[in-house]
C-alpha atoms as a PDB file:
ATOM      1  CA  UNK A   1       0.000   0.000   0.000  1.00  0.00           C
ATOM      2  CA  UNK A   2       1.427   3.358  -0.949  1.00  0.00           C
ATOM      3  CA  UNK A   3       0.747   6.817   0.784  1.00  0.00           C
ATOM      4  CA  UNK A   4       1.715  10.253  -0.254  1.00  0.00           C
ATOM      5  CA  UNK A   5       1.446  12.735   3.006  1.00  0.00           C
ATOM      6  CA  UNK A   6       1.714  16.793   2.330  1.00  0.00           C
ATOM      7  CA  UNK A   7       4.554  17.955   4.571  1.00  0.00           C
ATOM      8  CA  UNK A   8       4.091  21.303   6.472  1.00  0.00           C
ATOM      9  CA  UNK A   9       7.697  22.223   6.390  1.00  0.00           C
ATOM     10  CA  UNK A  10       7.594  25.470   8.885  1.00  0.00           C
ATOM     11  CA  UNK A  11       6.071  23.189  11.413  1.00  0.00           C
ATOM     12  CA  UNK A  12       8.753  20.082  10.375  1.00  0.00           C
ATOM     13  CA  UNK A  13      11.213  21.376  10.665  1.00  0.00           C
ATOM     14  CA  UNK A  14      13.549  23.874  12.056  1.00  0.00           C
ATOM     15  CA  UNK A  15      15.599  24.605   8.985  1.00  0.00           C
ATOM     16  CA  UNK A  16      16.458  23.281   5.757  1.00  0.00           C
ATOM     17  CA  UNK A  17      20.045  23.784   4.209  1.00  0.00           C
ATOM     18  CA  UNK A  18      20.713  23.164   0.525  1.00  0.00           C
ATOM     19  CA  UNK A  19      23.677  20.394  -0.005  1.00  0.00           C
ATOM     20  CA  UNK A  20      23.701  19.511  -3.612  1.00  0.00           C
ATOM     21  CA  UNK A  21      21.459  17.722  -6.389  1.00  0.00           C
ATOM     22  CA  UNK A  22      22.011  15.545  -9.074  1.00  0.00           C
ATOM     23  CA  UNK A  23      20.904  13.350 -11.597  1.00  0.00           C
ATOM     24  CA  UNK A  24      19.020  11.101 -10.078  1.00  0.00           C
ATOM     25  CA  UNK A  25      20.849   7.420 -11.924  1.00  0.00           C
ATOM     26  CA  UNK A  26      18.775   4.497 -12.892  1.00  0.00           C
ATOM     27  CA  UNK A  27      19.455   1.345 -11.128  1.00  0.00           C
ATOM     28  CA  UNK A  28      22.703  -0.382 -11.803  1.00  0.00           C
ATOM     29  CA  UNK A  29      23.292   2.136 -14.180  1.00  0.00           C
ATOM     30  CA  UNK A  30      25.345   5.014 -13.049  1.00  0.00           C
ATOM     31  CA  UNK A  31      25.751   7.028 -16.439  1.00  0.00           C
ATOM     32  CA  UNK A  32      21.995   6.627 -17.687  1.00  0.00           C
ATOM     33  CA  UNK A  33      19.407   9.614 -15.701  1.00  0.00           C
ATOM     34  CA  UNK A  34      16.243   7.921 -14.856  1.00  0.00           C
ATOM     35  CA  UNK A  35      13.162   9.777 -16.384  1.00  0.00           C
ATOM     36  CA  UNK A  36       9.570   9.992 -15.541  1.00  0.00           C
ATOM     37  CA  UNK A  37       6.953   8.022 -18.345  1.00  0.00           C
ATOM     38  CA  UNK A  38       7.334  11.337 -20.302  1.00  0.00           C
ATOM     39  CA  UNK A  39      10.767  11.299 -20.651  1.00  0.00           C
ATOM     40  CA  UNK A  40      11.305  14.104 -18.113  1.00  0.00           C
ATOM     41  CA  UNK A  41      14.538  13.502 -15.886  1.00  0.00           C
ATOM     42  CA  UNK A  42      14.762  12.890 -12.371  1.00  0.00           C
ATOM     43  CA  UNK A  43      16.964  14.533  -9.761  1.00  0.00           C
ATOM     44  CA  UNK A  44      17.796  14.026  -6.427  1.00  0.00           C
ATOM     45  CA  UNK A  45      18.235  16.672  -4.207  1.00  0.00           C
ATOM     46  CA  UNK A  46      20.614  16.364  -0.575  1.00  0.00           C
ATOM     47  CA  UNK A  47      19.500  18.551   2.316  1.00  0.00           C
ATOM     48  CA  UNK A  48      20.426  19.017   6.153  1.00  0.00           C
ATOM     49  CA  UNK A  49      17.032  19.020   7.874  1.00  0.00           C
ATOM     50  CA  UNK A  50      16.875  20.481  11.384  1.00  0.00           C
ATOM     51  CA  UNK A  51      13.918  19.323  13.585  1.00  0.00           C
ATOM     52  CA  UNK A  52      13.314  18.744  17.815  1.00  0.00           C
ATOM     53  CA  UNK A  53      13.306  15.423  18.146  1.00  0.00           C
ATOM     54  CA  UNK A  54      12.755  14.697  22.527  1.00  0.00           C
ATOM     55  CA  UNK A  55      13.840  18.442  23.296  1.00  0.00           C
ATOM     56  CA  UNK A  56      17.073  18.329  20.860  1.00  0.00           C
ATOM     57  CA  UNK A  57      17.887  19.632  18.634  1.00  0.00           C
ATOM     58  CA  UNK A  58      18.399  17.101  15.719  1.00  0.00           C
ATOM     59  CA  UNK A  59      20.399  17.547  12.136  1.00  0.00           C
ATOM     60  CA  UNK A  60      19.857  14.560   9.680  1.00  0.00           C
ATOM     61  CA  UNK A  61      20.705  14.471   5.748  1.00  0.00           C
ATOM     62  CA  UNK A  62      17.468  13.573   3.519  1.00  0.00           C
ATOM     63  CA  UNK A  63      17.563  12.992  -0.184  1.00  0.00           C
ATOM     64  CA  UNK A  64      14.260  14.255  -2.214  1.00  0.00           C
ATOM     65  CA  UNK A  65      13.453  13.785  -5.263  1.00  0.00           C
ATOM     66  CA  UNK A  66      12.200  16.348  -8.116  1.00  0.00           C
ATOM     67  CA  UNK A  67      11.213  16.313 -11.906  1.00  0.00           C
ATOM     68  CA  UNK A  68      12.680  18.849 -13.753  1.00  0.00           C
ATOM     69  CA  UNK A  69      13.900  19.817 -17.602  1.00  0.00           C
ATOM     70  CA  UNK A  70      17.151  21.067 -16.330  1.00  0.00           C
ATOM     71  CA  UNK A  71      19.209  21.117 -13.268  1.00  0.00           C
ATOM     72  CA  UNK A  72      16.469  22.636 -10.533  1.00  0.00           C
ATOM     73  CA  UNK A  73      19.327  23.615  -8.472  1.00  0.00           C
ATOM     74  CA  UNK A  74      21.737  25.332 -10.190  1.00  0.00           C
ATOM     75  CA  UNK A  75      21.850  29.127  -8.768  1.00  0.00           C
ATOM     76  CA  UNK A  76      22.012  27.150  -4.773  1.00  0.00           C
ATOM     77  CA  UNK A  77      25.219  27.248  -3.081  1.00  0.00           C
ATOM     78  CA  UNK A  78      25.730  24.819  -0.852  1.00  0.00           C
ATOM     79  CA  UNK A  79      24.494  25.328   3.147  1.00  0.00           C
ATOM     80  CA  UNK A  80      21.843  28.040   1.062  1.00  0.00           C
ATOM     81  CA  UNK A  81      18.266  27.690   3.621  1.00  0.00           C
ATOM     82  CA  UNK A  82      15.572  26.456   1.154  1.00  0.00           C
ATOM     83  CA  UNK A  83      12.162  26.280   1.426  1.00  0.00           C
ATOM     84  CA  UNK A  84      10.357  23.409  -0.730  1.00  0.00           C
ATOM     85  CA  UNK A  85       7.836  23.859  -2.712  1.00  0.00           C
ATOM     86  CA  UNK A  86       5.161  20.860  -3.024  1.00  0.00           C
ATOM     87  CA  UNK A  87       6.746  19.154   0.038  1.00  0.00           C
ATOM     88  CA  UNK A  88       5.464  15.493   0.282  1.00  0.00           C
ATOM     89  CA  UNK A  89       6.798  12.069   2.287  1.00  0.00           C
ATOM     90  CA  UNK A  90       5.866   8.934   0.552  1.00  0.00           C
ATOM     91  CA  UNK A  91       5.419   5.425   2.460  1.00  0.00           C
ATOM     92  CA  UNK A  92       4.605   2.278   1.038  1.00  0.00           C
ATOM     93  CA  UNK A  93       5.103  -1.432   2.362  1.00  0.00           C
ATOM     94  CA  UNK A  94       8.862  -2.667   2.714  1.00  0.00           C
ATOM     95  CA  UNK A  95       8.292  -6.774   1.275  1.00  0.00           C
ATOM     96  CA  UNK A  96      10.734  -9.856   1.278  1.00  0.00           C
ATOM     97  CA  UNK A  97      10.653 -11.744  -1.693  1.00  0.00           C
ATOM     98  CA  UNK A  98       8.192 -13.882  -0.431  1.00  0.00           C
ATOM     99  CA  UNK A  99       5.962 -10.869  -0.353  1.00  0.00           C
ATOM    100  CA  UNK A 100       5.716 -10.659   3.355  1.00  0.00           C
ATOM    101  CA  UNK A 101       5.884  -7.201   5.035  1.00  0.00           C
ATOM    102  CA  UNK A 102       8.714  -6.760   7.057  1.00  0.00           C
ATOM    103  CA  UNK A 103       8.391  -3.038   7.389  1.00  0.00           C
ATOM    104  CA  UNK A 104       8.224   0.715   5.714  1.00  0.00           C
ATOM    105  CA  UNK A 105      10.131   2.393   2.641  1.00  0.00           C
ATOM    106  CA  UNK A 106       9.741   6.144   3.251  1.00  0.00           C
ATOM    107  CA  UNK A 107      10.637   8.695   0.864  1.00  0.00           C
ATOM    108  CA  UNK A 108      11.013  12.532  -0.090  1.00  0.00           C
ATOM    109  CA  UNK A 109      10.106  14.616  -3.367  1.00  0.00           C
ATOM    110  CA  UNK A 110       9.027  18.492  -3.813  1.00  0.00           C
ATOM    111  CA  UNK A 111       8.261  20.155  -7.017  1.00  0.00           C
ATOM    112  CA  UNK A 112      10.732  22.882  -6.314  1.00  0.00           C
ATOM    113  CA  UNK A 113      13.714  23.800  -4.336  1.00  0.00           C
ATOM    114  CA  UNK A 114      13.606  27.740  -3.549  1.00  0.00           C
ATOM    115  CA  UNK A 115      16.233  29.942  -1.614  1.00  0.00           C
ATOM    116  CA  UNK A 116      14.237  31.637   1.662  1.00  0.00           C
ATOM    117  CA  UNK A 117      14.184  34.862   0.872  1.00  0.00           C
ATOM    118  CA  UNK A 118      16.542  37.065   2.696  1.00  0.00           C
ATOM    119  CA  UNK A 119      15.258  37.618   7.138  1.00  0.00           C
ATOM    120  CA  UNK A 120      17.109  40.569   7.314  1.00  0.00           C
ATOM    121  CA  UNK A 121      14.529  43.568   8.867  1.00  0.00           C
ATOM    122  CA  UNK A 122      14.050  46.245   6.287  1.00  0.00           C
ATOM    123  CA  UNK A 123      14.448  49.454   8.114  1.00  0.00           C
ATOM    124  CA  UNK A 124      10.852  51.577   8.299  1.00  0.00           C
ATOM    125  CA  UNK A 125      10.495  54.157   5.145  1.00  0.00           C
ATOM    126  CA  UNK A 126      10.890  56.674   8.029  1.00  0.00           C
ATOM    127  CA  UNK A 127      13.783  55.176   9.559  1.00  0.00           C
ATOM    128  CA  UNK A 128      15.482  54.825   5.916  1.00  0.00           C
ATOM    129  CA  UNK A 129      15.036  58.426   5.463  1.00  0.00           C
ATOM    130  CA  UNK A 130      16.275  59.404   9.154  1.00  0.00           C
ATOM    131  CA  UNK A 131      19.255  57.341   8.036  1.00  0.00           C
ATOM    132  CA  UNK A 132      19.916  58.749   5.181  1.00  0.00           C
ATOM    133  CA  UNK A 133      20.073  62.231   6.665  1.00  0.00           C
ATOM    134  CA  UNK A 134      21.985  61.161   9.644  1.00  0.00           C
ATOM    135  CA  UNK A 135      24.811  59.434   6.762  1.00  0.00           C
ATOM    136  CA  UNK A 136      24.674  63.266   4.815  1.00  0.00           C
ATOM    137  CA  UNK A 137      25.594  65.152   7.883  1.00  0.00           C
END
């Protein structure tokens, strides 16, 4: 049985920091890029994800996956805070080869990977100008 979950990443997780991403490879094939049934490839994205986990702060590495024409991660450097866009967890039934359950595959995919846009406190249009005319004198 397979489940797709929405994730609500603000409520997740602390942060997320950009690693790298890459061509996601078919398997036992390291040079050939899976694609999707349309022919569109697959990439895999690396993250640090930052969550509480009993009080503690917690830091793991989690691979997602995306569809994209082109690299969707380019303009990232790495340790960049993203948000993603289209967040979901898959989990579907983990099976021996007799077909027996034995436990849970979980994994990752977004549609997007997006810088956070800068925190930084804009100063109030009245403070800009009062420090504008504080710089002039």
């Amino acid at each position: 049985m397979i489940q797709n979950f929405a994730i609500d990443q603000a409520a997740t997780f602390e942060s997320l920091l950009f690693l790298s991403c890459e061509p996601k490879t078919a398997f036992g094939d390291a040079f050939r890029q899976e694609t999707t049934k349309d022919g569109l490839p697959k990439w895999e994205a690396q993250l640090v994800a930052r969550f509480r986990q009993f009080g503690r702060a917690t830091n793991e590495i989690i691979k997602v996956g995306l569809v994209a024409e082109r690299a969707p991660a380019e303009d990232l450097a790495p340790a960049t805070p993203v948000e993603l866009v289209g967040f979901e967890i898959g989990v579907m039934d983990k099976k021996d080869r007799n077909g027996n359950v034995t436990g849970a595959q979980v994994w990752y995919r977004c549609q997007e990977v997006r810088a956070l846009a800068s925190t930084t406190p804009r100063p109030r249009r009245n403070e800009a100008a009062t420090q504008s005319e504080a710089a002039a004198s």
